[in-house]
C-alpha atoms as a PDB file:
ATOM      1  CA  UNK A   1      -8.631  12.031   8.016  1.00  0.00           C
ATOM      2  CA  UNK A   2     -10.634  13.697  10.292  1.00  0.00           C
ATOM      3  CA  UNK A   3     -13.145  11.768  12.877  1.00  0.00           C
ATOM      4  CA  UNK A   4     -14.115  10.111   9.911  1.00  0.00           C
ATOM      5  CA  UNK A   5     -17.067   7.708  10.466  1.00  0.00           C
ATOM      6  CA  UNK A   6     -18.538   4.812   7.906  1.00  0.00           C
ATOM      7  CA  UNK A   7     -21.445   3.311   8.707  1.00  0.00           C
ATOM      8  CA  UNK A   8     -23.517   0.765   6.435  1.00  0.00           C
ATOM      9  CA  UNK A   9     -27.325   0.073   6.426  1.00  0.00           C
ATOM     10  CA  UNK A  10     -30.195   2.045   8.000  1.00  0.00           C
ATOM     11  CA  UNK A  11     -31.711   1.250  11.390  1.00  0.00           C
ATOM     12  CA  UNK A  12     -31.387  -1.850  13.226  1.00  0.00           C
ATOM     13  CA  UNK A  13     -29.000  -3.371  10.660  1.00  0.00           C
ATOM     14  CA  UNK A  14     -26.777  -0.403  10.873  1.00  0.00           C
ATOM     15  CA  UNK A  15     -23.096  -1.605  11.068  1.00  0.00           C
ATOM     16  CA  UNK A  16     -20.453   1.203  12.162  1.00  0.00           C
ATOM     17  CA  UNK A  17     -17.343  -0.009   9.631  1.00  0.00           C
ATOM     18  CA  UNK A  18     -15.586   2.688  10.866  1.00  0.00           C
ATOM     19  CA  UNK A  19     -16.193   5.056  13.835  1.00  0.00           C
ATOM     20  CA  UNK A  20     -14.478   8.700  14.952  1.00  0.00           C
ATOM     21  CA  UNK A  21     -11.310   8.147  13.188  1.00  0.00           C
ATOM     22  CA  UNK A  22      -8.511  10.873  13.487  1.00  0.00           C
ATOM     23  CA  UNK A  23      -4.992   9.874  11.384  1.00  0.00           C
ATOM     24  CA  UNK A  24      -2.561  12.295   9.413  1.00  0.00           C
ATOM     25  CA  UNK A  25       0.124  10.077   7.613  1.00  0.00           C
ATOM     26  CA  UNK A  26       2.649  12.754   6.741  1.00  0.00           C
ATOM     27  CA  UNK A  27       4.850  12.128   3.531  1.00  0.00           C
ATOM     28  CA  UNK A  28       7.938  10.315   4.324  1.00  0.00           C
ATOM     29  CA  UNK A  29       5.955   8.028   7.038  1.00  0.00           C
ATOM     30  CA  UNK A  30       5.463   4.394   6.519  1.00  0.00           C
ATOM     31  CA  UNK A  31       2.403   3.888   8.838  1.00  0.00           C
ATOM     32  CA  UNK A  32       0.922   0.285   9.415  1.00  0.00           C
ATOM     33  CA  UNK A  33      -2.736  -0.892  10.696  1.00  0.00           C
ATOM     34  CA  UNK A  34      -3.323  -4.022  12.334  1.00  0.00           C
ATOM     35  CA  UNK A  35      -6.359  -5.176  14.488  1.00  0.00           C
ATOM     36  CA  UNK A  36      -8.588  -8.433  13.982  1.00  0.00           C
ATOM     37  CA  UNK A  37     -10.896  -9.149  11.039  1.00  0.00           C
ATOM     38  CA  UNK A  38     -13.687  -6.832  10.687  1.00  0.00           C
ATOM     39  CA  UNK A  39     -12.160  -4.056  12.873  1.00  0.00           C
ATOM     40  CA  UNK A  40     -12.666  -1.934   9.610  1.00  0.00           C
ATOM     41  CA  UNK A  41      -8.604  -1.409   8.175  1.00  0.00           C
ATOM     42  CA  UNK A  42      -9.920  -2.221   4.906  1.00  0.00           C
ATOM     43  CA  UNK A  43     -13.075   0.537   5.219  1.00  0.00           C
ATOM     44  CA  UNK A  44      -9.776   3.067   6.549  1.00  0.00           C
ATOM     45  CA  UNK A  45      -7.909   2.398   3.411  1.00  0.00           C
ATOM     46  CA  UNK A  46     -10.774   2.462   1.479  1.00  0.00           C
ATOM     47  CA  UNK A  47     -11.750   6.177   2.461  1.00  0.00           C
ATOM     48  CA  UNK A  48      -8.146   7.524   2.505  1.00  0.00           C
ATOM     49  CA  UNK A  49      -7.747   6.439  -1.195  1.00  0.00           C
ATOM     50  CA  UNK A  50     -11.072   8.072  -2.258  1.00  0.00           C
ATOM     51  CA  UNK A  51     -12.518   4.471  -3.127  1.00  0.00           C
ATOM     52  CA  UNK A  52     -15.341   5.399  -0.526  1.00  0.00           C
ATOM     53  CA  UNK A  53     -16.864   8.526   1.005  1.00  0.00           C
ATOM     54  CA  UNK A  54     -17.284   9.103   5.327  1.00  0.00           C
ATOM     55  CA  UNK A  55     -20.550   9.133   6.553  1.00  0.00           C
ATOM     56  CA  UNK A  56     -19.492  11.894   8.551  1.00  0.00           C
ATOM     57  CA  UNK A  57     -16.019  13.116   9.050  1.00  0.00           C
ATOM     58  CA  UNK A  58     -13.413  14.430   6.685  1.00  0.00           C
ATOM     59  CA  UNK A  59     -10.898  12.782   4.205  1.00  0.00           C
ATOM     60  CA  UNK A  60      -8.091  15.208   2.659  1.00  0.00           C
ATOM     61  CA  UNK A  61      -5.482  13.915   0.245  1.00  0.00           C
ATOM     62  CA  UNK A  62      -2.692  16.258  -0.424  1.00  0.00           C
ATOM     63  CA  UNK A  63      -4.931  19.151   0.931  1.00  0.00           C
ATOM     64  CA  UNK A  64      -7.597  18.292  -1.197  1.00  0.00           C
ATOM     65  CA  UNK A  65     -10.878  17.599   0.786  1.00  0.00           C
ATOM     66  CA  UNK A  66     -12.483  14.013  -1.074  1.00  0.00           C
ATOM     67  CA  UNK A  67     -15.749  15.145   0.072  1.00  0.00           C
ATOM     68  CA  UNK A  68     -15.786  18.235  -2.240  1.00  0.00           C
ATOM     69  CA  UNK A  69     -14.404  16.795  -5.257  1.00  0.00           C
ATOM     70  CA  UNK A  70     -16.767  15.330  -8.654  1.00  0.00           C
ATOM     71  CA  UNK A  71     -16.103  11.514  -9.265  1.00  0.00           C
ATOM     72  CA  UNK A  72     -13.772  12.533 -12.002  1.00  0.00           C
ATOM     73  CA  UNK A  73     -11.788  14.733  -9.871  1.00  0.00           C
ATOM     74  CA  UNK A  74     -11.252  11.626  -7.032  1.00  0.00           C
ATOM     75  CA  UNK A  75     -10.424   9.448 -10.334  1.00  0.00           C
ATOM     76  CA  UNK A  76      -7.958  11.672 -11.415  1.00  0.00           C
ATOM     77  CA  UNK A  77      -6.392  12.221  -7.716  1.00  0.00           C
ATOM     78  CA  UNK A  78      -6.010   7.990  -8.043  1.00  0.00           C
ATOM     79  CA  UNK A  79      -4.042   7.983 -10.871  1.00  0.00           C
ATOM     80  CA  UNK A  80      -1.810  10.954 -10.170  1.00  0.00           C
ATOM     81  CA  UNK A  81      -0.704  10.640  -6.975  1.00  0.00           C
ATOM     82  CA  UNK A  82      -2.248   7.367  -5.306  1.00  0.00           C
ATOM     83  CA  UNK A  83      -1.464   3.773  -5.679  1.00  0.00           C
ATOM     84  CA  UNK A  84      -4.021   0.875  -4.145  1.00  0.00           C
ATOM     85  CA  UNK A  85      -2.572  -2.939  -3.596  1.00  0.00           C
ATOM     86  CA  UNK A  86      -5.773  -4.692  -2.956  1.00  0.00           C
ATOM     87  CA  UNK A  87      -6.274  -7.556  -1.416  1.00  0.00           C
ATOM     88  CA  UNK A  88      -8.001  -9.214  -4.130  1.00  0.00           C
ATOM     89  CA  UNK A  89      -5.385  -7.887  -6.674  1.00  0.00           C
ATOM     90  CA  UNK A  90      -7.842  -6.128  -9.211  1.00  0.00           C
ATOM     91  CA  UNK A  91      -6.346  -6.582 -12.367  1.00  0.00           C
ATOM     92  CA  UNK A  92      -7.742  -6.586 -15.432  1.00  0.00           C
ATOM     93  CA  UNK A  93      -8.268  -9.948 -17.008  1.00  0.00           C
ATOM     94  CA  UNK A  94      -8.344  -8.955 -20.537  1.00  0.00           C
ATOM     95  CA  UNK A  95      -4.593  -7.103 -20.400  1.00  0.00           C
ATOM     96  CA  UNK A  96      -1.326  -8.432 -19.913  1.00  0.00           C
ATOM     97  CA  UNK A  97       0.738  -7.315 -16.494  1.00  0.00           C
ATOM     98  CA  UNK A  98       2.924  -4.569 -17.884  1.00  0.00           C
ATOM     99  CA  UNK A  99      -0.314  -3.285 -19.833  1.00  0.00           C
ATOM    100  CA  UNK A 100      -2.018  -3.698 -16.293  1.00  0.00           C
ATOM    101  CA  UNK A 101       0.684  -1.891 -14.478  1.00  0.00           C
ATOM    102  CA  UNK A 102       0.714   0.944 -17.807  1.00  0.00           C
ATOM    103  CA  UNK A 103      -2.964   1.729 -17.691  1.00  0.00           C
ATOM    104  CA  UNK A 104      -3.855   4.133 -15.223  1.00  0.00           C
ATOM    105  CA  UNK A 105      -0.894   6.072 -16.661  1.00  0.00           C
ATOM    106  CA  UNK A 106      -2.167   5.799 -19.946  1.00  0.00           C
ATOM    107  CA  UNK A 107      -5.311   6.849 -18.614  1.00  0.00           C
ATOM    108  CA  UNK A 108      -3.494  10.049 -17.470  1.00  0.00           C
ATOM    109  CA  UNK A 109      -2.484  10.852 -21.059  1.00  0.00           C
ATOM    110  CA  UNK A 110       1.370   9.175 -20.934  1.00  0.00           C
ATOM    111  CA  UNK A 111       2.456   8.353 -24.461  1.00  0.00           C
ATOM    112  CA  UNK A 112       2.080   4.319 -24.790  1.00  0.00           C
ATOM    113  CA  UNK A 113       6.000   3.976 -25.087  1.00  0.00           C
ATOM    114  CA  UNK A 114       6.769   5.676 -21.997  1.00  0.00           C
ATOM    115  CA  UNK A 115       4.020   4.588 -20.112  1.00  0.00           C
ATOM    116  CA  UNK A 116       4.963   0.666 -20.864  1.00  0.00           C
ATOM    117  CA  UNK A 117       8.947   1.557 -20.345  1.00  0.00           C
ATOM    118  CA  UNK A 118       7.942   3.020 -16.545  1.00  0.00           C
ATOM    119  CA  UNK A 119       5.556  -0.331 -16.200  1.00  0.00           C
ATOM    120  CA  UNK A 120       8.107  -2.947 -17.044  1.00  0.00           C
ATOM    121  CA  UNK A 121      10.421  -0.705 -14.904  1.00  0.00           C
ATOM    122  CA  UNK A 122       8.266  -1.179 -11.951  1.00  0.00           C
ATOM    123  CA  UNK A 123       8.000  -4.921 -12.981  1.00  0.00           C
ATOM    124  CA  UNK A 124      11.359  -5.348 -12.335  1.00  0.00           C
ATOM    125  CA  UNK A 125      11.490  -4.025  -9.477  1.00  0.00           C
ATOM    126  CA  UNK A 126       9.083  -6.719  -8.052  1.00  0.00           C
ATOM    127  CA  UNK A 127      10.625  -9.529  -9.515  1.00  0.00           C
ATOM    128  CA  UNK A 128       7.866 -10.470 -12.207  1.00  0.00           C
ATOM    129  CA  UNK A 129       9.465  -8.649 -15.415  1.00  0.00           C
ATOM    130  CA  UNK A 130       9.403 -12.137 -16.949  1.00  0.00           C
ATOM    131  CA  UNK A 131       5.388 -12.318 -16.960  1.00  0.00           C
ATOM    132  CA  UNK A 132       5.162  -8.787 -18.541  1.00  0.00           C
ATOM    133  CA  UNK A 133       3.184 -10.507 -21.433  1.00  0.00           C
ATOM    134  CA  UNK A 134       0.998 -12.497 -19.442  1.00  0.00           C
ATOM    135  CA  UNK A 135      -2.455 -12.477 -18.527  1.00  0.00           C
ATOM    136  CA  UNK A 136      -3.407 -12.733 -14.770  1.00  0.00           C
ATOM    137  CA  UNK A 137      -5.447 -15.909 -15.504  1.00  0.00           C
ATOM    138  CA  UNK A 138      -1.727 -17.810 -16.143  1.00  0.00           C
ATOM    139  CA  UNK A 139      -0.425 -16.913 -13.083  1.00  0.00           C
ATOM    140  CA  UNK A 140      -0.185 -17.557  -9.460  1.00  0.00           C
ATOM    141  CA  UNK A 141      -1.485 -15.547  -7.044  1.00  0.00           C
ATOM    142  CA  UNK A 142       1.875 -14.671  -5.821  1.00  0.00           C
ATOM    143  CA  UNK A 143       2.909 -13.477  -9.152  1.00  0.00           C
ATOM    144  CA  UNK A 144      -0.299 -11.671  -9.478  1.00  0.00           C
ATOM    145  CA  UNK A 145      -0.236  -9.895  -6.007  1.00  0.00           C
ATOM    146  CA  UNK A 146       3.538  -8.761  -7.217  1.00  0.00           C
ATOM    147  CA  UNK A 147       1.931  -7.275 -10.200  1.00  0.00           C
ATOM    148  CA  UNK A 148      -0.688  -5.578  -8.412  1.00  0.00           C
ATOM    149  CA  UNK A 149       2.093  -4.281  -6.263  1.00  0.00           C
ATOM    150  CA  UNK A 150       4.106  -2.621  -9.766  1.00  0.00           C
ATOM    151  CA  UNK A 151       0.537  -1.311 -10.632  1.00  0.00           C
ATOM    152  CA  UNK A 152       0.729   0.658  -7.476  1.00  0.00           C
ATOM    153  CA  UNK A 153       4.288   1.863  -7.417  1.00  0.00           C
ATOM    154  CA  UNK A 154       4.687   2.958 -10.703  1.00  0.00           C
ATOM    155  CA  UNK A 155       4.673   6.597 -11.659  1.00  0.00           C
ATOM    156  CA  UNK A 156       4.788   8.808  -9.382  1.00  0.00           C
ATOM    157  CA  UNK A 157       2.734   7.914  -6.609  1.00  0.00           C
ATOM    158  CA  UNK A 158       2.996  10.110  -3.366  1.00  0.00           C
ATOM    159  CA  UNK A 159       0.668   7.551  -1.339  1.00  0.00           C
ATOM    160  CA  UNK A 160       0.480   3.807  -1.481  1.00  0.00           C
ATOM    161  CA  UNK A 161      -2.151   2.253   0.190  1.00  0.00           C
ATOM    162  CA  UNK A 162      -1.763  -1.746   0.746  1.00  0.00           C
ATOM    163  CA  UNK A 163      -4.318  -3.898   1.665  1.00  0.00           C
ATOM    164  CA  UNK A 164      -2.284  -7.200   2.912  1.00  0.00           C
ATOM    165  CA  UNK A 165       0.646  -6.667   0.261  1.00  0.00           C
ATOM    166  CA  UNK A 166       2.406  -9.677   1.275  1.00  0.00           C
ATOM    167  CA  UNK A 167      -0.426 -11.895   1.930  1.00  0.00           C
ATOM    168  CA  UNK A 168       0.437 -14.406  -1.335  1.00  0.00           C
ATOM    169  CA  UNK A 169       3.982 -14.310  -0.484  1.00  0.00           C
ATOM    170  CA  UNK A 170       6.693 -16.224   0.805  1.00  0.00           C
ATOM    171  CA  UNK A 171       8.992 -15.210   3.683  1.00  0.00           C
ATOM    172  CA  UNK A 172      11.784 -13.891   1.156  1.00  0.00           C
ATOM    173  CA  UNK A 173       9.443 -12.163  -1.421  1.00  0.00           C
ATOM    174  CA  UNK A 174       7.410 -10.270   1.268  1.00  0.00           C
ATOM    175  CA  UNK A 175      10.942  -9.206   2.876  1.00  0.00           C
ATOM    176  CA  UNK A 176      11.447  -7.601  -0.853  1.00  0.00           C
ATOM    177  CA  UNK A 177       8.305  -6.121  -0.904  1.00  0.00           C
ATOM    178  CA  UNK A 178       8.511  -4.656   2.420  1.00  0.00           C
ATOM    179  CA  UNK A 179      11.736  -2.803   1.397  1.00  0.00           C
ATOM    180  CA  UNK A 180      10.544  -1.239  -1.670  1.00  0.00           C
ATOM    181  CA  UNK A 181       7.540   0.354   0.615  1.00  0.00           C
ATOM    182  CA  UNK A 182      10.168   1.341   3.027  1.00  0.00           C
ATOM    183  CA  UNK A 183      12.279   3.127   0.320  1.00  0.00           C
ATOM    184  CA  UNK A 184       9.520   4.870  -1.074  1.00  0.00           C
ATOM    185  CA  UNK A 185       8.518   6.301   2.423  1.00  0.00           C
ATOM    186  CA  UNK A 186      12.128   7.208   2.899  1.00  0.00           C
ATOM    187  CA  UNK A 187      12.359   9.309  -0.572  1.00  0.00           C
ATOM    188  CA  UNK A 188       8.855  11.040   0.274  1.00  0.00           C
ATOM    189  CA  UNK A 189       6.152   8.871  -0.090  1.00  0.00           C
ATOM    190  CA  UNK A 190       3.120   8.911   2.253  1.00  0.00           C
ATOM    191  CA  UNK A 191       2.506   5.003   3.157  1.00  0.00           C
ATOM    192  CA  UNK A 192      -0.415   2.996   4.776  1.00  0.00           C
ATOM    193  CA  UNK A 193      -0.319  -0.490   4.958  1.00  0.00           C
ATOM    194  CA  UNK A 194      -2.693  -3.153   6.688  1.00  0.00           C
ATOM    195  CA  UNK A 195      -0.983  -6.335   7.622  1.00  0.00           C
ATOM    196  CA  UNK A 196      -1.816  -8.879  10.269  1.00  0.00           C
ATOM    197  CA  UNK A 197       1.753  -9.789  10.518  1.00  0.00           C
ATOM    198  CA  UNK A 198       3.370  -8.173  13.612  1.00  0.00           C
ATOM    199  CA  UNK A 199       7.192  -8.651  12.031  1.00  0.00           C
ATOM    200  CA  UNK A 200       6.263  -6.700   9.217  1.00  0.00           C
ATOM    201  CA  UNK A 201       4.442  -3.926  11.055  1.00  0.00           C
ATOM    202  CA  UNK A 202       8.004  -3.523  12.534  1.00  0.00           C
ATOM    203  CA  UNK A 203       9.193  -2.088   9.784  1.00  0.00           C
ATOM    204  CA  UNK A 204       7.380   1.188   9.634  1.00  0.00           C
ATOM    205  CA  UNK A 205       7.452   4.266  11.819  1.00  0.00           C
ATOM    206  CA  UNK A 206       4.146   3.623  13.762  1.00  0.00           C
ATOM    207  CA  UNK A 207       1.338   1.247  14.008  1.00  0.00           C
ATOM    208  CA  UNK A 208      -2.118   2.018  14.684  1.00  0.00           C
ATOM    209  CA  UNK A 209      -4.837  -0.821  16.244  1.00  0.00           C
ATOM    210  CA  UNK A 210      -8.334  -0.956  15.064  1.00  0.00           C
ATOM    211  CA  UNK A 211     -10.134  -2.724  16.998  1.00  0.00           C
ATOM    212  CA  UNK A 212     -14.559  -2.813  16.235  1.00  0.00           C
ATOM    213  CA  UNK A 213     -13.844   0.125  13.893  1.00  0.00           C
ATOM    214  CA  UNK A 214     -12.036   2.613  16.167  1.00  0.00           C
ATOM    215  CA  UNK A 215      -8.305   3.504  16.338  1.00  0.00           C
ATOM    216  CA  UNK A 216      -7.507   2.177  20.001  1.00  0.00           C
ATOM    217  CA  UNK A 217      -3.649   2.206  20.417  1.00  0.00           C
ATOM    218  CA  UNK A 218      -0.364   3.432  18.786  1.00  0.00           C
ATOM    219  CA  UNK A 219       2.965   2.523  19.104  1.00  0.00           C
ATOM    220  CA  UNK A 220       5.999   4.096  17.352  1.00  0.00           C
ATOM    221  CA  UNK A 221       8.909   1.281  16.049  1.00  0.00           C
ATOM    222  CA  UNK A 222       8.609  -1.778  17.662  1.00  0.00           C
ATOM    223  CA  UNK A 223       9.538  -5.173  17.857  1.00  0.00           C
ATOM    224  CA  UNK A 224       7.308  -7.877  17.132  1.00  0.00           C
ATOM    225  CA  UNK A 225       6.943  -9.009  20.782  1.00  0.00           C
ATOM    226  CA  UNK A 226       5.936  -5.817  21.960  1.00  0.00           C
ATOM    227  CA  UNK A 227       3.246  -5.376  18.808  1.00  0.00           C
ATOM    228  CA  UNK A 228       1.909  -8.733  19.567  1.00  0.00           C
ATOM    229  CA  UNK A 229       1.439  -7.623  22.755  1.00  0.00           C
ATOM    230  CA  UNK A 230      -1.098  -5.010  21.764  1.00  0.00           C
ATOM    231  CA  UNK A 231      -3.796  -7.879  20.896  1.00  0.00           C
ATOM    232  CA  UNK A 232      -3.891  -7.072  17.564  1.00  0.00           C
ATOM    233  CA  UNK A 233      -4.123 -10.010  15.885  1.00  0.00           C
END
């Protein structure tokens, strides 16, 4: 990402979501983003995953300039290589969690067997193999954030973005979480989390602060004291 921009709205009720900002997340790197409500993390995520386009600036995923690709070719780069936690969950109402978590491989042209056997796999690694036949609307939105979570880590994903992964959590489930986003940064994966907790921003390599949609600080591994410090929340 490269002095990428957002802004929304024309003229006087032009608001700058995002504004000049430079980040490379190399794979391997667990990178968090903290700052206060509105600072624009979400817009950040939301452009590195291809859900948005820059107003000015560039976005490149695996090389691949966003900006240049068709809407079918930024589809296809979600499903291949990038997995989204939102913050909202997303799932699809209609399906059951391990056909949630099995869809955007079955988009991708999986077989239906081995797409389901890689979803429940991923199920199970979150904990919530039990609701695999489940729709979201019987669960809790603990259990659903979990499954949004599988959604994103299953196949093989080379960036996870996460929008407040642990924000439906308890203390012992987001500790869970956290590790599976460490081990996937430590076998390769590219990974970008926003979290407003300092303890968990600890656990990744660096941590960038947003603060009225610019990038104002970094720090490399710190304690919780020392992010807290920073203002960010």
């Amino acid at each position: 990402m490269t002095k990428a921009s957002r802004i929304h709205g024309r003229d006087a009720r032009t608001v700058s979501a995002l504004v000049g900002a430079n980040l490379v997340v190399q794979p391997g790197e667990f990178v968090a983003i903290m700052g206060p409500s509105g600072s624009g993390k979400s817009t950040l995520l939301h452009l590195a995953g291809g859900l948005d386009s820059p107003t000015s600036g560039t976005v490149h995923v695996e090389g691949a300039d966003l900006a240049t690709m068709t809407v079918k070719q930024r589809a296809i780069i979600r499903r291949r290589s990038v997995g989204y936690v939102f913050q909202d969950y997303n799932l699809l109402p209609s399906l059951t969690a391990v056909e949630n978590v099995s869809f955007p491989l079955e988009l991708d042209g999986w077989p239906m067997k081995k797409a389901r056997r890689e979803a429940l796999a991923a199920l199970v690694e979150t904990g919530v193999e039990k609701l695999a036949d489940r729709r979201p609307e019987s669960m809790s939105g603990g259990q659903a954030q979990r499954v949004a979570i599988a959604r994103a880590l299953v196949g093989p994903r080379r960036l996870l973005l996460a929008d407040e992964p642990t924000g439906a959590l308890d203390s012992s489930t987001s500790t869970d979480i956290l590790r599976l986003l460490r081990d996937r940064a430590d076998n390769g994966a590219a990974v970008l989390m926003v979290t407003h907790e300092a303890r968990f921003a600890a656990w990744t390599d660096r941590t960038l602060f947003l603060r009225d949609g610019k990038i104002i600080d970094e720090s490399g591994p710190s304690d919780p004291s020392q992010l807290l410090s920073q203002g960010a929340l």
